[in-house]
Protein backbone atom coordinates (compact mmCIF):
# COMPACT_ATOMS: atom_id res chain seq x y z
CA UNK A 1 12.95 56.86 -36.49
CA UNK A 2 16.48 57.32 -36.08
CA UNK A 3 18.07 53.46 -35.98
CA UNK A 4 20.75 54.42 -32.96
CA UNK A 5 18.43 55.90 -31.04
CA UNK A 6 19.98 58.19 -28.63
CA UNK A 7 23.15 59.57 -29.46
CA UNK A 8 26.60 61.07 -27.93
CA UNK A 9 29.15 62.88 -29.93
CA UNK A 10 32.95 62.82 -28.80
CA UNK A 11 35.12 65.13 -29.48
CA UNK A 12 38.89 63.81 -30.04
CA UNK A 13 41.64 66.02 -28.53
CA UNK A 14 44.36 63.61 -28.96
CA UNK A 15 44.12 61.06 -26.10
CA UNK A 16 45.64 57.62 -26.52
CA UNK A 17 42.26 56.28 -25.04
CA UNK A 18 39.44 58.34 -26.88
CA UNK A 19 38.20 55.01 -28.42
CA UNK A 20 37.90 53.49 -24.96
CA UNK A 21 35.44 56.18 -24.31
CA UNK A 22 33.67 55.65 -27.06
CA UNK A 23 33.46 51.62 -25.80
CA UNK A 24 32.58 52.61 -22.80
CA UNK A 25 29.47 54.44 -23.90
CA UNK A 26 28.50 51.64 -26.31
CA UNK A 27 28.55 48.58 -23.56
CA UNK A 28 26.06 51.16 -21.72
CA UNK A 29 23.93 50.61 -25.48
CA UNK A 30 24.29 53.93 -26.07
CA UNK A 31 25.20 54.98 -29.63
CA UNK A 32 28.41 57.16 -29.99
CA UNK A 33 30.88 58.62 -32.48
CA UNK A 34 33.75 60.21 -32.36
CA UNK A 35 35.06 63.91 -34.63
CA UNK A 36 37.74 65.77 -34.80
CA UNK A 37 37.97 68.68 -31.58
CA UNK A 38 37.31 71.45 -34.40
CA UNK A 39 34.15 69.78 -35.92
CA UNK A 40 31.93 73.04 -37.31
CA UNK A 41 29.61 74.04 -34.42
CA UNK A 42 26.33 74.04 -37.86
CA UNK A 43 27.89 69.59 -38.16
CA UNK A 44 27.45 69.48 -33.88
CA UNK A 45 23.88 70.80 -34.18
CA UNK A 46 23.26 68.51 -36.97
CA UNK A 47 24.88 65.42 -35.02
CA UNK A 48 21.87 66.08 -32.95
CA UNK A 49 23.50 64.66 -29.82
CA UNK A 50 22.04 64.13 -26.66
CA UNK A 51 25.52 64.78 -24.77
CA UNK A 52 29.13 66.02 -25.79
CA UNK A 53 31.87 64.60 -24.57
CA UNK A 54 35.27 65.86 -24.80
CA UNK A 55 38.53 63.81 -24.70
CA UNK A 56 41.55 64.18 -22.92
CA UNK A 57 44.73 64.80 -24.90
CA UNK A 58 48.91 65.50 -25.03
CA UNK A 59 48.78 69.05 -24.96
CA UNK A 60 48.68 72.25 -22.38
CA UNK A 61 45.53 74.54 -23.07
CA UNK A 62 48.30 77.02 -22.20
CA UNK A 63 50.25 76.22 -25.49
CA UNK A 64 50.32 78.55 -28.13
CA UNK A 65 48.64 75.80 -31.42
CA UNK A 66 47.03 73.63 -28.61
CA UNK A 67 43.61 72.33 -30.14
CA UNK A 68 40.69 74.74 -29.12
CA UNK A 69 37.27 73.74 -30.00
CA UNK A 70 34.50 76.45 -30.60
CA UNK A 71 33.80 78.28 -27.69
CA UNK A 72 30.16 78.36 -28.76
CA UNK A 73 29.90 74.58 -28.01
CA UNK A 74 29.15 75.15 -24.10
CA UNK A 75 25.98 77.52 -24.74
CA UNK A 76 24.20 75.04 -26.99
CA UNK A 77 22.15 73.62 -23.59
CA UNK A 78 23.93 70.41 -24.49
CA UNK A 79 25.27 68.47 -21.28
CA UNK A 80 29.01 68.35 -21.46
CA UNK A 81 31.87 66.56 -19.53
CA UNK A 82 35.39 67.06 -19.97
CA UNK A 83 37.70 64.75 -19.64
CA UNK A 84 41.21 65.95 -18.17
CA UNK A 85 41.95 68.20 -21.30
CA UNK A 86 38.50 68.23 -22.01
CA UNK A 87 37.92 69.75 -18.58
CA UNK A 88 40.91 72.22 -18.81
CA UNK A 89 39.74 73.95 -21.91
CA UNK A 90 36.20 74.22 -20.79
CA UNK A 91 38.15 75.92 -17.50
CA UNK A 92 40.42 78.17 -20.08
CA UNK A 93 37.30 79.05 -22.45
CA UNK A 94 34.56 79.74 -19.85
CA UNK A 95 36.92 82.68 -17.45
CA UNK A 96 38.62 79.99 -15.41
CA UNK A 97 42.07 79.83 -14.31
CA UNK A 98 44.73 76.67 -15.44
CA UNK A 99 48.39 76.53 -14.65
CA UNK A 100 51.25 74.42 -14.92
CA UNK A 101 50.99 72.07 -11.92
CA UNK A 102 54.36 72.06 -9.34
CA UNK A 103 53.66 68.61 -8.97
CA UNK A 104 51.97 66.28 -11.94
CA UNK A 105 49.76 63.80 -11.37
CA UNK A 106 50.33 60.37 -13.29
CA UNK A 107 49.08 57.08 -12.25
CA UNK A 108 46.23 55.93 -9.21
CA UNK A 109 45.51 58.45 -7.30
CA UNK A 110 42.41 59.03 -4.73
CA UNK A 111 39.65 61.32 -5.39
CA UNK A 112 37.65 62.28 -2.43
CA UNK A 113 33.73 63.47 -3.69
CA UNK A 114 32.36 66.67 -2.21
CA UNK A 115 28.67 66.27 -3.89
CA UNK A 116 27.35 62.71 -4.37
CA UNK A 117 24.71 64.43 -7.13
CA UNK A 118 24.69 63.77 -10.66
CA UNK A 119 27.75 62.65 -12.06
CA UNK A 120 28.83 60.80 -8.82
CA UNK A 121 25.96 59.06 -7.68
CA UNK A 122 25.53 56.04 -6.02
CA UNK A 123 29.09 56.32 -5.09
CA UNK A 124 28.55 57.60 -1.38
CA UNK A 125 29.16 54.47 0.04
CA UNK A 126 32.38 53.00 -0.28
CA UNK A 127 34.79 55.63 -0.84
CA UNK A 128 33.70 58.68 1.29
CA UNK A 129 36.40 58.37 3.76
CA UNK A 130 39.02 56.73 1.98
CA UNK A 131 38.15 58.27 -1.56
CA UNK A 132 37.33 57.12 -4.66
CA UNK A 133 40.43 55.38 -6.96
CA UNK A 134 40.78 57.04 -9.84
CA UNK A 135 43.86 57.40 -12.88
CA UNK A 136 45.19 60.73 -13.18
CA UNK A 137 47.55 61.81 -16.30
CA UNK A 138 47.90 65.58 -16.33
CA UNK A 139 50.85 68.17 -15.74
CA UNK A 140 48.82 70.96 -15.21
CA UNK A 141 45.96 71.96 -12.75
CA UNK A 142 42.92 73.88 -12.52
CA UNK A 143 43.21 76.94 -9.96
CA UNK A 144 40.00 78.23 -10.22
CA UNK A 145 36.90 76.97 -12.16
CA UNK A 146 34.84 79.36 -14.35
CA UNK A 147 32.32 81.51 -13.10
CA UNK A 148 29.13 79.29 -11.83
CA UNK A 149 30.74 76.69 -11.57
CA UNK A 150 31.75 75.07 -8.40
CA UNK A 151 34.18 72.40 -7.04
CA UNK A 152 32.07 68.55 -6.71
CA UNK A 153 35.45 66.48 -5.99
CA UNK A 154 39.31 67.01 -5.23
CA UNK A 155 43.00 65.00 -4.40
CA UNK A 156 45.82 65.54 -3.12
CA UNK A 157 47.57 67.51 -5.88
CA UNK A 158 44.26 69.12 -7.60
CA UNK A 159 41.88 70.92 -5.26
CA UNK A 160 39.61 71.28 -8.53
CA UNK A 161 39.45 67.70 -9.67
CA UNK A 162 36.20 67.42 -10.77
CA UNK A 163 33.52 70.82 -11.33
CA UNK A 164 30.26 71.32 -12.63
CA UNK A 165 28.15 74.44 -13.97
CA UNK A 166 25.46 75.31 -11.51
CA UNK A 167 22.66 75.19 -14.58
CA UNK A 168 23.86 74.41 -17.40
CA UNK A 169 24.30 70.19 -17.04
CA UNK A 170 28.43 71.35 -17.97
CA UNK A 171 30.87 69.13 -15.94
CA UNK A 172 34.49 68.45 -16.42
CA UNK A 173 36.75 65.80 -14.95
CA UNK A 174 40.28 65.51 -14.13
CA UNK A 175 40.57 62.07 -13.91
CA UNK A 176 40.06 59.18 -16.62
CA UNK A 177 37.11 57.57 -15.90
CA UNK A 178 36.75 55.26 -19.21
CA UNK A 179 40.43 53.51 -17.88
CA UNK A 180 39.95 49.80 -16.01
CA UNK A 181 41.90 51.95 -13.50
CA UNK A 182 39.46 53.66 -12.36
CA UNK A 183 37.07 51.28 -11.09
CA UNK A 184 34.21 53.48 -10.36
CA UNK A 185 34.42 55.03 -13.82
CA UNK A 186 32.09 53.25 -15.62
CA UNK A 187 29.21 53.87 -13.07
CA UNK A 188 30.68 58.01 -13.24
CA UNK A 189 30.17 57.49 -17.57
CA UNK A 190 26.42 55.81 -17.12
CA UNK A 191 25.25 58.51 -14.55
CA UNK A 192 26.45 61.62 -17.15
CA UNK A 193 24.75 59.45 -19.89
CA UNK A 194 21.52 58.86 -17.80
CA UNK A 195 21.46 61.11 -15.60
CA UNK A 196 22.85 64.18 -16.72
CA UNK A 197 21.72 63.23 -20.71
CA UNK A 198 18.42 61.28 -19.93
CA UNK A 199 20.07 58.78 -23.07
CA UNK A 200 17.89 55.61 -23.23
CA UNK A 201 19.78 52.32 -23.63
CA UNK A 202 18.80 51.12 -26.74
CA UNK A 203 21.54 50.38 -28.93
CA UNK A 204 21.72 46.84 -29.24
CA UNK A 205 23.15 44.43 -32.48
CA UNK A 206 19.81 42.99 -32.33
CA UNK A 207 18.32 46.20 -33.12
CA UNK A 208 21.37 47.16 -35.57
CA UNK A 209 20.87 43.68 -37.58
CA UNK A 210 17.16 44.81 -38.07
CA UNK A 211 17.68 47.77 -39.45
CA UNK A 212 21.23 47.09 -41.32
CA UNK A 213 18.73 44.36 -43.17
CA UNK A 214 16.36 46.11 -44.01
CA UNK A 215 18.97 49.42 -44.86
CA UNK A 216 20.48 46.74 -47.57
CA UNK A 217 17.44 45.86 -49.27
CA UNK A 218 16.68 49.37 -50.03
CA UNK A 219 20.41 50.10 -51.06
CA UNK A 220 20.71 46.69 -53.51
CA UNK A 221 17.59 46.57 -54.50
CA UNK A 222 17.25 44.20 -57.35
CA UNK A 223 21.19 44.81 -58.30
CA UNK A 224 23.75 42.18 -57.55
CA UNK A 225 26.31 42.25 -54.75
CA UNK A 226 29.91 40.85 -54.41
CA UNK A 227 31.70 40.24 -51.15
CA UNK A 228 35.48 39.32 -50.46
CA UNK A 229 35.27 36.46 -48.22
CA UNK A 230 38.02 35.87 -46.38
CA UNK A 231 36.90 33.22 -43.49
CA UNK A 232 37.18 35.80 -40.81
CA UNK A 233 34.64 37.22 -38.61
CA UNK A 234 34.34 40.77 -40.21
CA UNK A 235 33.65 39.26 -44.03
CA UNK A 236 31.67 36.92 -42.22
CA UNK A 237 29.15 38.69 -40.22
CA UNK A 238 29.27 41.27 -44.13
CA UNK A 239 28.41 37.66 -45.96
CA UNK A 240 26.02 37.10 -43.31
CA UNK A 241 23.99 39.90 -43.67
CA UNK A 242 23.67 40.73 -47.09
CA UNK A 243 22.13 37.11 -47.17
CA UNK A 244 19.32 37.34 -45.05
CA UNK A 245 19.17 40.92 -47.19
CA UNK A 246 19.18 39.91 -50.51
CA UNK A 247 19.82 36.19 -50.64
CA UNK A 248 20.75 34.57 -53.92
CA UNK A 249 21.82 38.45 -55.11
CA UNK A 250 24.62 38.09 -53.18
CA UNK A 251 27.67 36.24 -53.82
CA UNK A 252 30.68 35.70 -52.09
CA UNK A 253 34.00 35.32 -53.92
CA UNK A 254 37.03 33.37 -51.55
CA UNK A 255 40.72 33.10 -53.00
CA UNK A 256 42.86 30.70 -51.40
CA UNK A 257 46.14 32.55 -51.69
CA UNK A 258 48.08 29.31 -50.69
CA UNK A 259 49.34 31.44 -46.96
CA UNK A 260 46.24 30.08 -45.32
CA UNK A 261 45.87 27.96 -41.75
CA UNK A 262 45.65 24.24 -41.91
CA UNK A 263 42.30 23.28 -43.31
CA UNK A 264 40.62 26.42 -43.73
CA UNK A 265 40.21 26.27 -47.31
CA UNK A 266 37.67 23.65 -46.71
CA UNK A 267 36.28 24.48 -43.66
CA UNK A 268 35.07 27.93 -44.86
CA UNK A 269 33.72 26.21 -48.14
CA UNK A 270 31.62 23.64 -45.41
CA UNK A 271 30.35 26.46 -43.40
CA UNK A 272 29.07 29.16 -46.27
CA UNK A 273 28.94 26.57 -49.19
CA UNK A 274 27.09 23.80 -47.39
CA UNK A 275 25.74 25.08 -44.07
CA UNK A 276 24.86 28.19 -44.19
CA UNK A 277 23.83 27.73 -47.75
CA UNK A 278 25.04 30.93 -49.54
CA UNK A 279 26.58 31.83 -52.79
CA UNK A 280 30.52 30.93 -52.82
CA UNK A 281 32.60 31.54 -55.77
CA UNK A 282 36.31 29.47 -54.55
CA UNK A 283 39.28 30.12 -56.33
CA UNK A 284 42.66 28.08 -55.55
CA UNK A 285 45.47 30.40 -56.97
CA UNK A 286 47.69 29.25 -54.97
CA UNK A 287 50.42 28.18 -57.40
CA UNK A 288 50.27 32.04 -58.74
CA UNK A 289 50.51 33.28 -55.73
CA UNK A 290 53.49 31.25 -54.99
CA UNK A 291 55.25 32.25 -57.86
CA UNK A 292 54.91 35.75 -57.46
CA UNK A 293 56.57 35.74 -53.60
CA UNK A 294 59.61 33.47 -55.28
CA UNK A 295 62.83 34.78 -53.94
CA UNK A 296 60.90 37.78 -51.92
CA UNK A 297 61.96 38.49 -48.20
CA UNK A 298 61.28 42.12 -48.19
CA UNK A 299 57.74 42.34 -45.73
CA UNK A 300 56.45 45.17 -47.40
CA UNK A 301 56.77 43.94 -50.90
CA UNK A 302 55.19 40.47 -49.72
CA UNK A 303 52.29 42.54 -48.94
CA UNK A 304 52.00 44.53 -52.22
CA UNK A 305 52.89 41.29 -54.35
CA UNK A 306 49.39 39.73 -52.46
CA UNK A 307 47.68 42.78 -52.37
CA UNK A 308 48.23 43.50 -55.90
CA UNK A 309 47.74 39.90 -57.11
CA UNK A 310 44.75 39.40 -55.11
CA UNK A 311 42.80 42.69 -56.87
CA UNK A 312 43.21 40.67 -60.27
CA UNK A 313 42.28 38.05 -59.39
CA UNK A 314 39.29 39.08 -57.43
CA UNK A 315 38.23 41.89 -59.91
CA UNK A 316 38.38 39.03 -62.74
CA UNK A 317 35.84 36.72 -60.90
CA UNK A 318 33.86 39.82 -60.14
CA UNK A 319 33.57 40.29 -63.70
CA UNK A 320 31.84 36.92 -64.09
CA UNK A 321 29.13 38.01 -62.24
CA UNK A 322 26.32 39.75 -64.54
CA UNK A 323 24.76 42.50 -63.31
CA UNK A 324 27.21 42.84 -60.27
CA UNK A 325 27.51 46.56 -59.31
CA UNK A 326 27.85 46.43 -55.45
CA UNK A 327 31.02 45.68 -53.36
CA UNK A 328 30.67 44.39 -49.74
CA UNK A 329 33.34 44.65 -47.24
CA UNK A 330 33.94 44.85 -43.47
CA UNK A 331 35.25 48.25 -42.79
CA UNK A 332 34.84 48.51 -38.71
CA UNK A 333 34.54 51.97 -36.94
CA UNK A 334 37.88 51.77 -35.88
CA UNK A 335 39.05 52.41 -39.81
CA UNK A 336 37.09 54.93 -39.82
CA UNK A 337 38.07 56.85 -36.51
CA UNK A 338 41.88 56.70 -37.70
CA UNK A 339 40.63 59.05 -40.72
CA UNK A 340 39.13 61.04 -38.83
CA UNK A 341 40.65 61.94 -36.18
CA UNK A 342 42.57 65.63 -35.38
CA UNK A 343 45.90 63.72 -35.80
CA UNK A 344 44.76 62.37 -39.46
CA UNK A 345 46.01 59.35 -40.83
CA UNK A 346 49.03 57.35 -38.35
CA UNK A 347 52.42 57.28 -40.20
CA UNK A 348 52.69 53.64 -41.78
CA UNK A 349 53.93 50.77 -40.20
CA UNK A 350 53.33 47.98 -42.14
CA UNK A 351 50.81 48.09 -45.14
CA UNK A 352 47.31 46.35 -44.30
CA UNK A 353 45.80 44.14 -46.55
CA UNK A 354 42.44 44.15 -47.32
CA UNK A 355 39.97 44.72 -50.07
CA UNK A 356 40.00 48.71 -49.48
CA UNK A 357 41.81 49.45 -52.63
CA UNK A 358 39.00 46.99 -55.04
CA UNK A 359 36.35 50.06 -55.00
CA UNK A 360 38.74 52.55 -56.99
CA UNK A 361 39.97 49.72 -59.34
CA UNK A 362 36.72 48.13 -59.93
CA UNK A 363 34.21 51.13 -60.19
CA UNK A 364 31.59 49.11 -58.16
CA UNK A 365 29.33 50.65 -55.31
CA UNK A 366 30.72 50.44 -51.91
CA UNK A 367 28.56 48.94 -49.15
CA UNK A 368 30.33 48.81 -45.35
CA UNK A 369 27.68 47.50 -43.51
CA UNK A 370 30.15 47.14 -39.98
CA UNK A 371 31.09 50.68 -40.40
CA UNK A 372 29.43 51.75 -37.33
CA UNK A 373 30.91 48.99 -34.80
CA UNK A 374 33.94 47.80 -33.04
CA UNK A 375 35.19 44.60 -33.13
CA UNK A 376 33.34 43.15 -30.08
CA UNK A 377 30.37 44.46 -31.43
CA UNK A 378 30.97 42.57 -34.62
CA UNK A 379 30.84 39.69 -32.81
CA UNK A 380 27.79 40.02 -31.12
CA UNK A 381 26.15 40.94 -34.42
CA UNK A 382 27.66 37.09 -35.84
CA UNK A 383 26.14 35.56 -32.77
CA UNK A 384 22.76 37.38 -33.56
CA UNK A 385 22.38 36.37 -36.94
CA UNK A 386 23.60 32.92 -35.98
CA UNK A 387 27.04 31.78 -37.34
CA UNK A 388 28.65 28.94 -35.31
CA UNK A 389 30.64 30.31 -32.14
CA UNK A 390 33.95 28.62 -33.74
CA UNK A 391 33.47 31.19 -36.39
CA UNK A 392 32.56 34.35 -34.50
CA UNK A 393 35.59 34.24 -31.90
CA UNK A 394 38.06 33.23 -34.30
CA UNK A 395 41.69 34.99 -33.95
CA UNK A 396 42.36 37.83 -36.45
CA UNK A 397 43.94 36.66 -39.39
CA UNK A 398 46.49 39.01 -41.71
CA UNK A 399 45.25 39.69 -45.42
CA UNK A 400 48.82 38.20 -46.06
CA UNK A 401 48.22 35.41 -44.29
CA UNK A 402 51.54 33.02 -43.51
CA UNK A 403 53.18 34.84 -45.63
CA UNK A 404 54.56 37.71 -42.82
CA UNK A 405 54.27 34.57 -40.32
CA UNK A 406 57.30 33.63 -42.64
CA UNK A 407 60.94 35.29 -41.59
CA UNK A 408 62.35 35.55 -44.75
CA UNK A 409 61.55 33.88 -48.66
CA UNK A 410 58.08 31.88 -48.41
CA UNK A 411 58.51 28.58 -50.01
CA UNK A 412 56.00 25.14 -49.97
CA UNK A 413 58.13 23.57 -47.79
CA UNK A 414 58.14 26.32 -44.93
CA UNK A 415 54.75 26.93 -45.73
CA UNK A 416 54.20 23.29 -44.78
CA UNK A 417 56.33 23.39 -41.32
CA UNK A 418 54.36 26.72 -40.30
CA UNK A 419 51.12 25.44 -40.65
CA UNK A 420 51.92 22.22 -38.47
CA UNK A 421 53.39 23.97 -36.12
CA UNK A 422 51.00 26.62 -35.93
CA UNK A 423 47.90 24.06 -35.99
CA UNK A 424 49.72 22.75 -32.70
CA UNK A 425 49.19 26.17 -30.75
CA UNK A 426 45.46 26.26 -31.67
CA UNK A 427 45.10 22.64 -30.80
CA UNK A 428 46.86 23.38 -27.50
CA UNK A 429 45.03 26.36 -26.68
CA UNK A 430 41.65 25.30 -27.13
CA UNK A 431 42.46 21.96 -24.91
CA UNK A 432 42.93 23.93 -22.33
CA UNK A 433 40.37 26.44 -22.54
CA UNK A 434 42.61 29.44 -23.62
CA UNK A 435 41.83 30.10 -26.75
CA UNK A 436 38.69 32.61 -26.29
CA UNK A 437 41.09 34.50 -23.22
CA UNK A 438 43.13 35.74 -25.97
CA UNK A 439 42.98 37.56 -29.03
CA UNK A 440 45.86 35.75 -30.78
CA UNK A 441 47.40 32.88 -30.81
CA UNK A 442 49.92 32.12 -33.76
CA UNK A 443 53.13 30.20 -34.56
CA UNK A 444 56.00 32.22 -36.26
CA UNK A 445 58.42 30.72 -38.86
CA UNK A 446 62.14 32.14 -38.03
CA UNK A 447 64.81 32.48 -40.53
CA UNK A 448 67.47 31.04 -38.39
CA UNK A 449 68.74 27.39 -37.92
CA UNK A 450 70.02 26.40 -34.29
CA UNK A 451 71.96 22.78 -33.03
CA UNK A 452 70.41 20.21 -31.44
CA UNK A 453 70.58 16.89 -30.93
CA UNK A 454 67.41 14.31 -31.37
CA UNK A 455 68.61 10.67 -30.40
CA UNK A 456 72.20 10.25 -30.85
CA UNK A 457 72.10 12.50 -33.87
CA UNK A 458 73.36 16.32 -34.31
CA UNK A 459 70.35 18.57 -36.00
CA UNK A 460 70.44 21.85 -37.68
CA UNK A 461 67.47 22.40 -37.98
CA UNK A 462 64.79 25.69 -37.90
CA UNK A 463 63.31 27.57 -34.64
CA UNK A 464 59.55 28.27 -34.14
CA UNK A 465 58.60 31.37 -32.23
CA UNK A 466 54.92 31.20 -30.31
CA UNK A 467 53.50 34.71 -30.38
CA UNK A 468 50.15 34.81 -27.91
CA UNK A 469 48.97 38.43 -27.05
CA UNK A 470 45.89 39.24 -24.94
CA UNK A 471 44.22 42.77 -26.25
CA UNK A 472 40.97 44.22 -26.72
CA UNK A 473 41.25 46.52 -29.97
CA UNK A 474 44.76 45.38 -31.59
CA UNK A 475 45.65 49.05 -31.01
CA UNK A 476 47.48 47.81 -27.87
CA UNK A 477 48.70 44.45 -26.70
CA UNK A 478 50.24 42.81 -23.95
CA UNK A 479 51.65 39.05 -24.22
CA UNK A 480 49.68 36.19 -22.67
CA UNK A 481 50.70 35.19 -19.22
CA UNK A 482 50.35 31.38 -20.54
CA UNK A 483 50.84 28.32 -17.99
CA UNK A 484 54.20 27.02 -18.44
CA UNK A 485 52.93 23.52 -18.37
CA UNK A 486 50.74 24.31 -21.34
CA UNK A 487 54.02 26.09 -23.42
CA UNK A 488 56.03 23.20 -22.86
CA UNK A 489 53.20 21.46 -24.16
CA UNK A 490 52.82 23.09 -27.36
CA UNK A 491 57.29 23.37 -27.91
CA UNK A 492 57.52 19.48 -27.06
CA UNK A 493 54.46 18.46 -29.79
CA UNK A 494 55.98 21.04 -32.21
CA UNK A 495 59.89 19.61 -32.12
CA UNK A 496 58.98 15.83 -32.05
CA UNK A 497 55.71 16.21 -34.56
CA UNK A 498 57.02 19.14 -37.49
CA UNK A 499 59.77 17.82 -39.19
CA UNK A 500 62.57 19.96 -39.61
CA UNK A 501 61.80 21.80 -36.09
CA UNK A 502 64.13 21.76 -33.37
CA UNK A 503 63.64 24.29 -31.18
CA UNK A 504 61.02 26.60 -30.15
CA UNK A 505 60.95 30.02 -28.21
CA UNK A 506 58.33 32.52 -26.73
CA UNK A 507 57.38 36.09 -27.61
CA UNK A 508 57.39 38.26 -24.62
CA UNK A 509 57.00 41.78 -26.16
CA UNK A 510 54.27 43.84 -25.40
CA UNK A 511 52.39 46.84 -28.65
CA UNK A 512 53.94 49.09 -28.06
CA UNK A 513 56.93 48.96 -28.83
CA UNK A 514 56.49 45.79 -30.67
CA UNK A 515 53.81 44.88 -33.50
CA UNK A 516 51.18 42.12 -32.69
CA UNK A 517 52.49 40.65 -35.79
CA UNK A 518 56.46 40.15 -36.68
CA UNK A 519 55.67 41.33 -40.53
């Protein structure tokens, strides 16, 4: 039996919010993936899917070089929907007719539903008259639909905004509907997947935990595995479930790079050493570490100094383990999409750090368990195999740790101040209840001193910026509408309890244009 069950294959065009389609399908527990618009029709038929969706995307259909996926795709008796793009090149392959609008359409706009079947039902009701809200983000418009197919909703500027194929389960939309701003959108995504598809809702992490379990045993066998542990919830839930796997064949090696929170050292040796009971290898090399970043304020070499050190170190203490020839880490399916997609890899920002580059070094076995999911996903699977809830909704936490928390060289000293200061924000978020509204919360160490005056007493001392964002995916972020009374909470405690502190500031900037983190 195949473990996900039903499944739906997207097709990425280009569209800034392809992965929201693909989360929009799995909180309806229906398994998805997402290829490249020219995947080879023989790899489609193999996918096996039970729908095809296709993305929206930057370009005109009309454009010589715009992406065209096989026209052989719509006469597979596969239901289809197209999604704005998606619905202008089934228009431009099938005999329709698309042309550059007079008038674009970007932003809300109201759909009003000619047929109430299929795609839109159970939406009768409350936006008949008015019509239906919808987000719209296209320059060009469909004149005519192909042959057979006819019109099922329209607006103001597109008299073809939504179509379907008299037969052949083939429907395109004009609209976004996996976008919070269309309200209605979900309920349009669950009809095409139940309706139209006949998909059964059975991907759940319950189901995923059974079968990643019993997936490992066969893969390990009686072999040892390693893990990086980092304290986070991805190495977690990996730790996690190669335990209940294998057990005592799995061990998890943690380096304390010296650039981690207050007390996290020991609280991840409490939870995996003595509650959860499973194999932890700890290594302090923090003094190393520290010497290597002496005199370095250049972010990208901080990285590669940490990355580079933390390889030998790790592959050293991986060599101490007989018999050892699997590594474990917690690769999520949003690594994997970026590699995949059309576009191919982004440009670089800022190196990540994490244990992708042991494999090639260390000529052990690769095992990705989390592959598959997204990061809320992940989560879910932690609370199903049951690590503590402190654990699963912890903040994401840079490979480099402090270390790009740190404006400039990173020294003890204003290693020390950050970690006060930044163990004030947690405090003060979870106090109020804020700290599970948000998906980070972090001090920043700046490399500027400003006056003050404490007492009677001029200070030059250093500034503390508070960086909160609220996002679902880290692929965008917006900053944290925080009560004021709670940021004057967190600047007062930071300026009378860090020594050294004297003033503190707020990050307002929104990804994009600015990073989540300032390294």
């Amino acid at each position: 039996m195949d473990i996900h069950g039903d499944r739906i294959l997207i097709l990425d065009f280009g569209s800034q919010t392809t992965q929201l389609i693909a989360r929009r399908v799995r909180e309806s527990l229906v398994y998805c993936e997402i290829h490249p618009f020219n995947m080879p029709l023989a790899e489609v038929r193999e996918f096996k899917a039970k729908g095809i969706i296709l993305s929206g995307g930057p370009a005109c259909v009309l454009d010589e070089g715009a992406p065209v996926c096989d026209a052989e795709l719509f006469y597979l008796r596969i239901p289809i929907l197209g999604i704005c793009y998606g619905m202008q090149l089934m228009t431009h392959l099938l005999g329709g007719e698309v042309e550059r609008a007079d008038k674009r359409e970007y932003g809300k706009a109201q759909l009003f539903i000619d047929s109430f079947e299929d795609l839109f039902y159970g939406l009768d009701g409350a936006g008949e008259q008015q019509g239906e809200q919808v987000w719209m983000s296209h320059g060009d418009k469909i004149n005519l639909p192909p042959p057979e197919f006819g019109t099922i909703a329209h607006s103001g500027n597109s008299p073809v905004a939504a179509m379907r194929h008299g037969g052949a389960s083939l429907y395109g939309v004009q609209f976004h509907p996996e976008v919070v701003h269309t309200p209605s959108g979900a309920q349009m995504l669950k009809n095409f997947l139940f309706r139209v598809c006949g998909c059964k809702p059975t991907w759940t992490m319950k189901s995923f935990v059974e079968s990643t379990v019993e997936s490992l045993r066969q893969a390990i066998g009686s072999k040892r595995v390693v893990c990086a542990l980092s304290g986070g919830v991805d190495s977690s839930v990996v730790a996690m479930l190669l335990h209940r796997a294998v057990g005592s064949q799995s061990t998890c090696i943690f380096v304390n790079n010296g650039l981690l929170r207050q007390g996290e050292a020991e609280e991840v040796q409490q939870v995996f050493r003595h509650t959860l009971r499973i194999n932890l290898n700890y290594v302090d090399a923090t003094e190393t570490f520290l010497s290597r970043l002496r005199g370095v304020v250049d972010p990208e070499q901080k990285r590669k100094i940490i990355g580079n050190h933390f390889i030998e170190i790790f592959e050293a203490e991986a060599n101490k383990i007989p018999g050892a020839e699997f590594l474990a880490q917690g690769t999520l399916y949003p690594d994997v999409i970026e590699s995949v997609t059309f576009k191919g890899p982004s440009a670089t920002i800022k190196t990540h750090h994490n244990v992708g580059g042991l494999p090639a070094v260390m000529k052990l076995q690769l095992i990705e368990p989390l592959r598959e999911l997204f990061k809320d996903e992940v989560r879910r699977v932690g609370a199903e195999l049951g690590l503590p809830n402190r654990l699963i909704q912890r903040h994401p936490f840079p490979g480099p740790g402090l270390a790009i928390r740190i404006l400039g060289e990173v020294t003890r000293e204003r290693l020390d101040i950050l970690r006060q200061a930044d163990a004030i924000v947690m405090e003060e978020m979870e106090r109020n209840g804020l700290y599970e509204q948000v998906w980070q919360a972090f001090g920043v160490l700046l490399p500027v001193r400003t006056v003050g005056v404490m007492g009677d007493e001029r200070t030059y001392d250093q500034v503390i910026a508070i960086r909160i964002v609220e996002s679902v995916d880290a692929m965008t972020a917006d900053w944290a509408r925080v009560p004021y009374e709670v940021l004057g909470k967190m600047s007062n405690r930071i300026i009378n309890e860090v020594k050294g502190v004297n003033r503190v500031v707020y990050d307002v900037s929104s990804k994009p244009p600015s990073t989540i983190e300032w390294e």
